[in-house]
Protein backbone atom coordinates (compact mmCIF):
# COMPACT_ATOMS: atom_id res chain seq x y z
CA UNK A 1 61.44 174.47 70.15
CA UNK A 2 58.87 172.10 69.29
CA UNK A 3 56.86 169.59 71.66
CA UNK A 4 59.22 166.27 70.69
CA UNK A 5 62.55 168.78 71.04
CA UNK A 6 63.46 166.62 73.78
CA UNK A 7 63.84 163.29 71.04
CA UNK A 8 66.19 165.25 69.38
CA UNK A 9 69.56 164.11 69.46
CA UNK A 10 72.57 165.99 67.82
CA UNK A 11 75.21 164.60 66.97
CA UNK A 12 78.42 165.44 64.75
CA UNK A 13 80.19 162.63 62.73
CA UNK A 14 83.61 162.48 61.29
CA UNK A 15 83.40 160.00 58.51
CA UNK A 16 87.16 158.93 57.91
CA UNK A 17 88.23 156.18 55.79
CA UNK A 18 90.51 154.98 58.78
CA UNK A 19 88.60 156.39 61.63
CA UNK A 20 84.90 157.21 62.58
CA UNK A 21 84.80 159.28 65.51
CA UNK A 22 81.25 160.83 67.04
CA UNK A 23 80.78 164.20 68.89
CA UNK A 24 77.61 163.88 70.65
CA UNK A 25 77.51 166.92 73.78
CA UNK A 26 80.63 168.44 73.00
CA UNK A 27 82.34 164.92 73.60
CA UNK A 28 83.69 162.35 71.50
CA UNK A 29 81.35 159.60 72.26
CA UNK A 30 82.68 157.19 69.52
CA UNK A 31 86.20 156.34 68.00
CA UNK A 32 86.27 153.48 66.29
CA UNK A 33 88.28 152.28 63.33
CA UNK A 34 86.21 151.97 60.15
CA UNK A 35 85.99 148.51 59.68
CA UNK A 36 82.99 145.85 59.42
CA UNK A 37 83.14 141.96 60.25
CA UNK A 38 80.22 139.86 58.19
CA UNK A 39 79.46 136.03 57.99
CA UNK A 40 79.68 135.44 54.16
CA UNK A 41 76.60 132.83 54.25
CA UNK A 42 74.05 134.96 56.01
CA UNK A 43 75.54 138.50 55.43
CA UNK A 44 74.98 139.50 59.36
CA UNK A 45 77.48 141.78 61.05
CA UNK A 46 79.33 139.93 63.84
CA UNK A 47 81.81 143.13 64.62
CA UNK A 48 82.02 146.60 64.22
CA UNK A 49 85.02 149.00 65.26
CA UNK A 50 88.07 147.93 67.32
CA UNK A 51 86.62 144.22 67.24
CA UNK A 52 86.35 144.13 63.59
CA UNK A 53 89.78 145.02 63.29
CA UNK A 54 91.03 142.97 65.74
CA UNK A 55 89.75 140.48 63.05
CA UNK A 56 91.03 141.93 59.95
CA UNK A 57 93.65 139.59 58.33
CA UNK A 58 93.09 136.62 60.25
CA UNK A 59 89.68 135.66 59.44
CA UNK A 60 88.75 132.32 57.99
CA UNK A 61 86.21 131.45 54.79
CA UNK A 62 83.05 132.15 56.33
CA UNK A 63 83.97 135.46 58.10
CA UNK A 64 85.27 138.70 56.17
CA UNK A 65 86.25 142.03 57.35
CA UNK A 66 84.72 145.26 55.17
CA UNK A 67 86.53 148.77 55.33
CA UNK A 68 82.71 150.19 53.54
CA UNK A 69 85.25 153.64 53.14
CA UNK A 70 88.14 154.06 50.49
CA UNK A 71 89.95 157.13 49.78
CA UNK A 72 87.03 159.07 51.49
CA UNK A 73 84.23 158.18 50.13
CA UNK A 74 81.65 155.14 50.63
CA UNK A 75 82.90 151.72 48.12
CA UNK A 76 80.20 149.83 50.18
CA UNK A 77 76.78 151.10 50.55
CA UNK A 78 75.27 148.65 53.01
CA UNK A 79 78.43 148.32 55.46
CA UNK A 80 78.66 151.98 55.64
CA UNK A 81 74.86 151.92 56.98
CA UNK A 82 75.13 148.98 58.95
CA UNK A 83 78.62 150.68 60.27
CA UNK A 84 77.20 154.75 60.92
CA UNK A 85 73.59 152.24 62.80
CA UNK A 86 76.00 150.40 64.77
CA UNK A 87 78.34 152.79 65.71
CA UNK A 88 75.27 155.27 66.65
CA UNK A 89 73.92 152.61 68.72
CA UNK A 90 77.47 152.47 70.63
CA UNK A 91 76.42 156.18 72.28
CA UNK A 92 73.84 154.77 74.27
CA UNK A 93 71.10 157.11 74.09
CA UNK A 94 68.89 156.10 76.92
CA UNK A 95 65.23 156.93 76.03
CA UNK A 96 64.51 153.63 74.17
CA UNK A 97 60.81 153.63 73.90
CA UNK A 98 60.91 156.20 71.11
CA UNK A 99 64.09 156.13 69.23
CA UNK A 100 65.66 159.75 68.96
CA UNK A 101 65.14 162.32 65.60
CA UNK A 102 69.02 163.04 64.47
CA UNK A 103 70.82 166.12 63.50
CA UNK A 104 73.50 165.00 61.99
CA UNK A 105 76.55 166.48 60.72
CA UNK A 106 78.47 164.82 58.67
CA UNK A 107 82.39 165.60 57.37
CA UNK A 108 82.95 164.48 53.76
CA UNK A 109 86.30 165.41 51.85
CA UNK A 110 86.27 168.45 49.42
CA UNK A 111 87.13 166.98 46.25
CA UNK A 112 84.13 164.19 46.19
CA UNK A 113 81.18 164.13 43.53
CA UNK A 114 77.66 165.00 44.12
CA UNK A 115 77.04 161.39 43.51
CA UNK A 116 79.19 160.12 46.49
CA UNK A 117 77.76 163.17 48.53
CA UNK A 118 73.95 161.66 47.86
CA UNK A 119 75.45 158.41 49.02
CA UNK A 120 76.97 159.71 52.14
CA UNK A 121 73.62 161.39 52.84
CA UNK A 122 71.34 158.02 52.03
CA UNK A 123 73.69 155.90 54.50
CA UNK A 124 73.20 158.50 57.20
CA UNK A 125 69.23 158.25 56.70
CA UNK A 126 69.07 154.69 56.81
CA UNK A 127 70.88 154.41 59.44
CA UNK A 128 68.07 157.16 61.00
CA UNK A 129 69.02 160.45 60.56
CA UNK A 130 66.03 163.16 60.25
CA UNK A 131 68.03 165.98 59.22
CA UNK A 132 71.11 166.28 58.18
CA UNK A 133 73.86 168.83 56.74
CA UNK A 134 77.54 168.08 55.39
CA UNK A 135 80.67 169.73 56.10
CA UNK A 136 83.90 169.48 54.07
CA UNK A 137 87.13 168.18 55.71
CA UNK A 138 89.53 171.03 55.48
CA UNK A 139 87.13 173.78 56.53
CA UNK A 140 86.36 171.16 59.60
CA UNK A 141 89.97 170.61 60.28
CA UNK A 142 90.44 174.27 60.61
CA UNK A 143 87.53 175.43 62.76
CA UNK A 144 88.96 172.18 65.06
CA UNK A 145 91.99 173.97 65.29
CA UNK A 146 91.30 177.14 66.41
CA UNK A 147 91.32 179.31 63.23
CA UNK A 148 88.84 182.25 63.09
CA UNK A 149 87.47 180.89 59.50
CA UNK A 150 85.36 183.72 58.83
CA UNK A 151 88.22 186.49 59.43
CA UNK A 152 89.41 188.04 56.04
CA UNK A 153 92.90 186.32 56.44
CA UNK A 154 93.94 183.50 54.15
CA UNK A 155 94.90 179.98 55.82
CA UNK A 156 96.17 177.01 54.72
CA UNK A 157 94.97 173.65 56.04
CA UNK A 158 96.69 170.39 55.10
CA UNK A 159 94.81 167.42 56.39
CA UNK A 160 96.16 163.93 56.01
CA UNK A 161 93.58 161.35 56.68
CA UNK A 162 93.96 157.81 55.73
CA UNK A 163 92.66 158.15 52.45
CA UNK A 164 92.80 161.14 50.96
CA UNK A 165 94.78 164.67 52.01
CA UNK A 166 93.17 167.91 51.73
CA UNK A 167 95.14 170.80 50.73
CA UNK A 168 92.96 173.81 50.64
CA UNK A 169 92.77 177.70 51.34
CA UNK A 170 90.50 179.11 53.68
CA UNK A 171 88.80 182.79 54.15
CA UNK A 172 85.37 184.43 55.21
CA UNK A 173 83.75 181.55 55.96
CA UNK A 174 84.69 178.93 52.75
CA UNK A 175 86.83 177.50 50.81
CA UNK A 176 88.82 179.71 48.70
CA UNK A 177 90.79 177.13 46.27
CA UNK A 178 91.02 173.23 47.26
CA UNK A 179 93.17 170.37 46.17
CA UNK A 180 91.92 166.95 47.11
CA UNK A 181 94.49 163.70 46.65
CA UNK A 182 93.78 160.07 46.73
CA UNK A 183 97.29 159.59 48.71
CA UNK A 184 97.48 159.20 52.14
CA UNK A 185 97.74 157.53 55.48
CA UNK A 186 96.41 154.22 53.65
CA UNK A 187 98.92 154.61 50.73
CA UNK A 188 102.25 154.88 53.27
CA UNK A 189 100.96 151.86 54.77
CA UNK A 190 101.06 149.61 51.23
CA UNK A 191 104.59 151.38 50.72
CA UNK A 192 105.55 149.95 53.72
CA UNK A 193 104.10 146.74 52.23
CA UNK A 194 105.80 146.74 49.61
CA UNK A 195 108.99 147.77 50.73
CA UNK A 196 109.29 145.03 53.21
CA UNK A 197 108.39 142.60 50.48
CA UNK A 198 111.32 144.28 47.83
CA UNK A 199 113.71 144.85 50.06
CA UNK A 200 113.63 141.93 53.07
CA UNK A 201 111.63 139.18 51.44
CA UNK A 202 109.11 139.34 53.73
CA UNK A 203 105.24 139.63 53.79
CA UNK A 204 103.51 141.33 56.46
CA UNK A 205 99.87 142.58 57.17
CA UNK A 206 97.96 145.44 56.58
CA UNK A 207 97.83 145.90 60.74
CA UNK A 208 101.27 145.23 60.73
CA UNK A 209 102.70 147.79 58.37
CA UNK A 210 100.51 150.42 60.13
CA UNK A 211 102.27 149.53 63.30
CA UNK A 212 105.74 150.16 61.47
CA UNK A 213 104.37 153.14 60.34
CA UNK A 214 103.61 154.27 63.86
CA UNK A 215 106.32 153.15 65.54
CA UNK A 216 109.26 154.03 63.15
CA UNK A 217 107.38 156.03 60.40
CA UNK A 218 109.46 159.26 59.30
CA UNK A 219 109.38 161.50 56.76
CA UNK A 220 113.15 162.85 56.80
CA UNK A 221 116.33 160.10 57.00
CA UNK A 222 118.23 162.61 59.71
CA UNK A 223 115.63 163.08 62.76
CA UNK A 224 116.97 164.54 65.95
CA UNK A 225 115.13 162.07 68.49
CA UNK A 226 115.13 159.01 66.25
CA UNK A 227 113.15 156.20 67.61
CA UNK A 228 114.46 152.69 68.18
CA UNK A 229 114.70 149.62 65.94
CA UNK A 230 111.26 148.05 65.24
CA UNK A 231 111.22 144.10 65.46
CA UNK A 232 108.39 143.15 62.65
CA UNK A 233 107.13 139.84 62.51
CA UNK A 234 106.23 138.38 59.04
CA UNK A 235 106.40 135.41 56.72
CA UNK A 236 109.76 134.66 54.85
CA UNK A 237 108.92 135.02 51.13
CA UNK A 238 111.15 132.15 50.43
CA UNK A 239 111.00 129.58 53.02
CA UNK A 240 107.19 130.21 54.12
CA UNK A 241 108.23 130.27 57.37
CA UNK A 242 107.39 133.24 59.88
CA UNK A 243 110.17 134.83 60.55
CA UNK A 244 111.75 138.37 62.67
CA UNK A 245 113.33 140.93 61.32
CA UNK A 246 114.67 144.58 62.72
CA UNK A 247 114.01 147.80 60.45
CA UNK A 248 115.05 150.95 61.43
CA UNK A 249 113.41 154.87 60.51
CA UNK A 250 115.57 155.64 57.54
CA UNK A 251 114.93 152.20 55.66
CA UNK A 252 110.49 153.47 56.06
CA UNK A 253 111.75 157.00 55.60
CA UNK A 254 112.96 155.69 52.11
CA UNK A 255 110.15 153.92 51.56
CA UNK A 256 107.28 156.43 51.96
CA UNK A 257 109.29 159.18 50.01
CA UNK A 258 107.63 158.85 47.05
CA UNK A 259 103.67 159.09 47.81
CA UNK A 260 105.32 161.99 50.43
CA UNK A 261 106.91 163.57 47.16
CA UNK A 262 103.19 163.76 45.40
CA UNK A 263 101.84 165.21 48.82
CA UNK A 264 104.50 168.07 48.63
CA UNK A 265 104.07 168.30 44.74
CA UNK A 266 100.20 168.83 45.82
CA UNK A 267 100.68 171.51 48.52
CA UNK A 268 103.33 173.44 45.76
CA UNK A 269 100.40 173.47 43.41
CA UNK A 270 97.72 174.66 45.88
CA UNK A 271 99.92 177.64 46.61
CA UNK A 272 100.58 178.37 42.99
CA UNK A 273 96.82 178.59 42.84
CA UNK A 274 96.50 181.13 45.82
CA UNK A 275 95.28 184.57 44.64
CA UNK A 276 98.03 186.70 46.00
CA UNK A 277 96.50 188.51 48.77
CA UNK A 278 95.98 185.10 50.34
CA UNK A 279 99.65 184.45 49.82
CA UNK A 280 100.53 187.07 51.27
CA UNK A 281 98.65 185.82 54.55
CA UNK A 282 99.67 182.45 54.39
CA UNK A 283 103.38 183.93 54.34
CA UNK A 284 102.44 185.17 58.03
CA UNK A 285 100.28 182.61 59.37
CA UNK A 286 101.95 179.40 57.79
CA UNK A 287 100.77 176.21 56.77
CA UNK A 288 98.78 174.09 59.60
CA UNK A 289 98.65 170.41 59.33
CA UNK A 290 96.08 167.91 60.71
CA UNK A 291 94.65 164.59 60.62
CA UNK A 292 96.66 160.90 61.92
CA UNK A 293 99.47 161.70 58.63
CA UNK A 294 100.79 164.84 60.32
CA UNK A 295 102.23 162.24 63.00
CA UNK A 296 104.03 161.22 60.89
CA UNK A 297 107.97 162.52 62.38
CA UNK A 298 109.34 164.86 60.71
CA UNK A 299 107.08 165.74 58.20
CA UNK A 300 106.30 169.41 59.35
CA UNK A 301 110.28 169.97 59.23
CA UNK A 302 110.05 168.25 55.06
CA UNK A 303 107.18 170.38 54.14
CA UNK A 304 108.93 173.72 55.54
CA UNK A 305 111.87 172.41 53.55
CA UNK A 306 110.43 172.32 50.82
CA UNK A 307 107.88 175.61 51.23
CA UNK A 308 109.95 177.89 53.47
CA UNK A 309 106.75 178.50 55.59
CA UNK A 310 105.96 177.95 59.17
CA UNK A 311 104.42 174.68 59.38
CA UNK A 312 102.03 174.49 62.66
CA UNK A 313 101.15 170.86 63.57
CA UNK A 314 97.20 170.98 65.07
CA UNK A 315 97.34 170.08 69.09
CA UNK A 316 95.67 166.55 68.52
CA UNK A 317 95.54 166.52 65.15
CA UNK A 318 93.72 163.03 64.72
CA UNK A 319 90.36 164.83 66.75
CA UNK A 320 90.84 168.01 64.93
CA UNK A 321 88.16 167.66 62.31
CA UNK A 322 85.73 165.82 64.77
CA UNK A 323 86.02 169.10 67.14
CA UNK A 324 85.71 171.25 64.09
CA UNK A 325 82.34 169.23 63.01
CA UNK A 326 81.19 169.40 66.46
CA UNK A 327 81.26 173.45 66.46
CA UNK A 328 79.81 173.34 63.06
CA UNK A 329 76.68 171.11 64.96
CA UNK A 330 76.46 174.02 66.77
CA UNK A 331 76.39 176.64 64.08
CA UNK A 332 74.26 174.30 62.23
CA UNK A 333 73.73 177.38 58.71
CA UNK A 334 76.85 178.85 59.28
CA UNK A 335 79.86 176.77 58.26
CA UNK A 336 77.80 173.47 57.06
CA UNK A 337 75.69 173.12 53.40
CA UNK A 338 72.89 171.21 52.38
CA UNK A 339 72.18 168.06 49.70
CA UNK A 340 69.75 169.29 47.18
C-alpha cells in the first residue's frame, strides 16, 4: 500500500449502450441511461442520465440529445467522456481537495476491435482514470451470476444488452468460443417502430416503443400470464393528428420475430462451434441468459424450443454484468486483461 492509497478510488463500470451502471464498494452507485443532452451553439452538456432522456425526442433546435454508445461500442468520442466524467462525478466522492486516482474496470463486448478497445480506454482516462483494465461482457455476465468461471465445466452465457448480444462459451477462467451480434434490445425497439408505422399508421417515439416493449413485449404469441392491452399514444400517419390506439402481446410478438429469429440462428451457431466436451456440459448445466433482453416474456421458453436445453434466466439479469465487473475489481489479474 503506498502513502496516497487512501486517494484511491475503485470503481467498476458497466459500459452499456442502453445503460451505464457503476459499482463503487460493492454497490451500484450509478444507473443511468446512456444518454447526453448538449446546446448545439456552445457544445456544453445541459443533462446527463435519466434527465437527458427525459429530453430525448422532444428537444427543440438548439438542444440535442447524444446516445455517445451504439451497438456497444463508443460512435461519439467526446460525449462518451463528458458522459463516464459526469456520471463519475454523480458518486460523490467526498475528499475534494485532491481529486481521487481511479481503478477502473471497465466491461466492453467480446466481439469489438482493438481500435474501439483503445477508444474505450482513452474516454476512461480523460475522464480521469489512472489505471485501468477491461473485462468482456459475457465472462462479466457470468461471474455476476454465480458461475464458478474457472471450474473445468463448459457454460453458456447469452447476454442481451441493448446493442449487441453475446453468445459465448465459458471454461477455466476465459472465453472458450464467442459470437458477438449487432441485434438487440435497441433493434426490437425500431421493430416495434416500424411495425406500428406498417401495420396502424402510426408514428411513435423511440421512448415510446421501448415502453411497448416493456409493457407488452413477448417473444412467443401463446404466453400463459399474458399481460393486458397497451394504450400507445402516437401521431396518425394520415391525418397528423395524435391519436390512441390499443395493441396487444401477439401483434409485438409478431413484430420482433424476426431480429429474435437471427438471435436464435446465433445461439444454434455458437453451439455448433462448441468442442464437444463443452457440449456435453452445457447439455447438463443449460443455457443462462442475462442482460434487460432476457425480460423479454417468454423468450427463455422460445430459446428451449428451439435448443432443447434448460434455459436459466440470471436473478436480476439487467445488474448481472455490473456485479460480475464488480468481483472482477476485486480480482483485479484474474478475470480482467490489459490495453497494450
Amino acid at each position: 500500500m503506498g502513502l496516497f492509497s487512501f486517494l484511491t478510488k475503485e470503481i467498476a463500470i458497466d459500459l452499456g449502450t442502453a445503460n451505464v451502471l457503476i459499482i463503487h464498494d460493492d454497490k451500484v452507485v450509478v444507473d443511468e441511461p446512456s444518454i447526453v443532452a448538449v446546446e448545439r451553439n456552445t457544445g456544453k452538456v445541459i443533462a446527463v442520465g435519466k434527465k437527458a432522456m427525459m429530453m430525448h425526442g422532444k428537444t427543440h433546435d438548439n438542444i440535442k440529445t447524444i446516445r455517445p454508445l451504439r451497438d456497444g461500442v463508443i460512435a461519439d468520442f467526446q460525449a462518451a467522456e463528458v458522459m463516464i466524467r459526469e456520471m463519475i462525478k454523480m458518486i460523490g466522492f467526498k475528499n475534494t481537495l485532491f481529486p481521487p486516482a481511479l481503478k477502473m474496470v471497465i466491461c466492453i463486448p467480446s466481439g469489438i476491435t482493438e481500435v474501439e478497445e483503445r477508444a474505450v480506454k482513452d474516454s476512461a482516462e480523460q475522464a480521469g482514470a489512472k489505471e485501468i483494465r477491461l473485462i468482456h461482457e459475457p465472462m462479466a455476465a457470468a461471474i455476476g451470476i454465480g458461475i464458478d468461471v474457472l471450474e473445468p465445466t463448459g457454460n453458456m452465457i447469452i447476454d442481451i444488452g441493448g446493442g449487441t448480444s453475446e453468445i459465448a462459451v465459458i471454461a477455466l477462467g476465459g472465453i472458450v468460443n464467442n459470437t458477438s451480434i449487432r441485434i438487440a434490445g435497441d433493434d426490437l425497439t425500431y421493430d416495434i417502430e416500424e411495425y406500428m408505422r406498417k401495420q396502424h399508421n402510426i408514428t411513435i417515439g423511440e421512448r415510446t416503443a421501448e415502453r411497448i416493449k416493456i409493457e407488452v413485449g413477448s417473444a412467443l404469441t401463446e404466453l400463459e400470464n399474458p399481460p393486458d392491452d397497451y394504450a400507445v399514444h402516437g401521431r396518425d400517419l394520415l391525418t397528423g393528428i395524435p391519436k390512441e390506439i390499443m395493441v396487444n402481446y401477439k401483434e409485438i410478438a409478431a413484430a420482433l420475430d424476426k431480429s429474435i429469429s437471427k438471435i436464435e440462428a446465433a445461439v444454434l451457431n455458437a453451439l455448433e462451434n462448441t468442442p464437444p466436451e463443452l457440449s456435453a456440459d452445457i447439455y447438463r448445466t443449460g443455457i443462462y441468459l442475462a442482460g434487460g433482453g432476457s425480460l423479454l416474456r417468454g423468450l427463455d421458453k422460445r430459446i428451449h424450443q428451439k435448443t432443447k436445453l434448460p434455459v436459466h434466466v440470471a436473478e436480476d439479469p439487467l445488474r448481472a454484468v455490473a456485479r460480475g465487473t464488480g468481483i472482477a475489481l476485486k480480482n483485479f489479474e484474474e478475470f480482467t486483461f490489459l490495453i497494450k
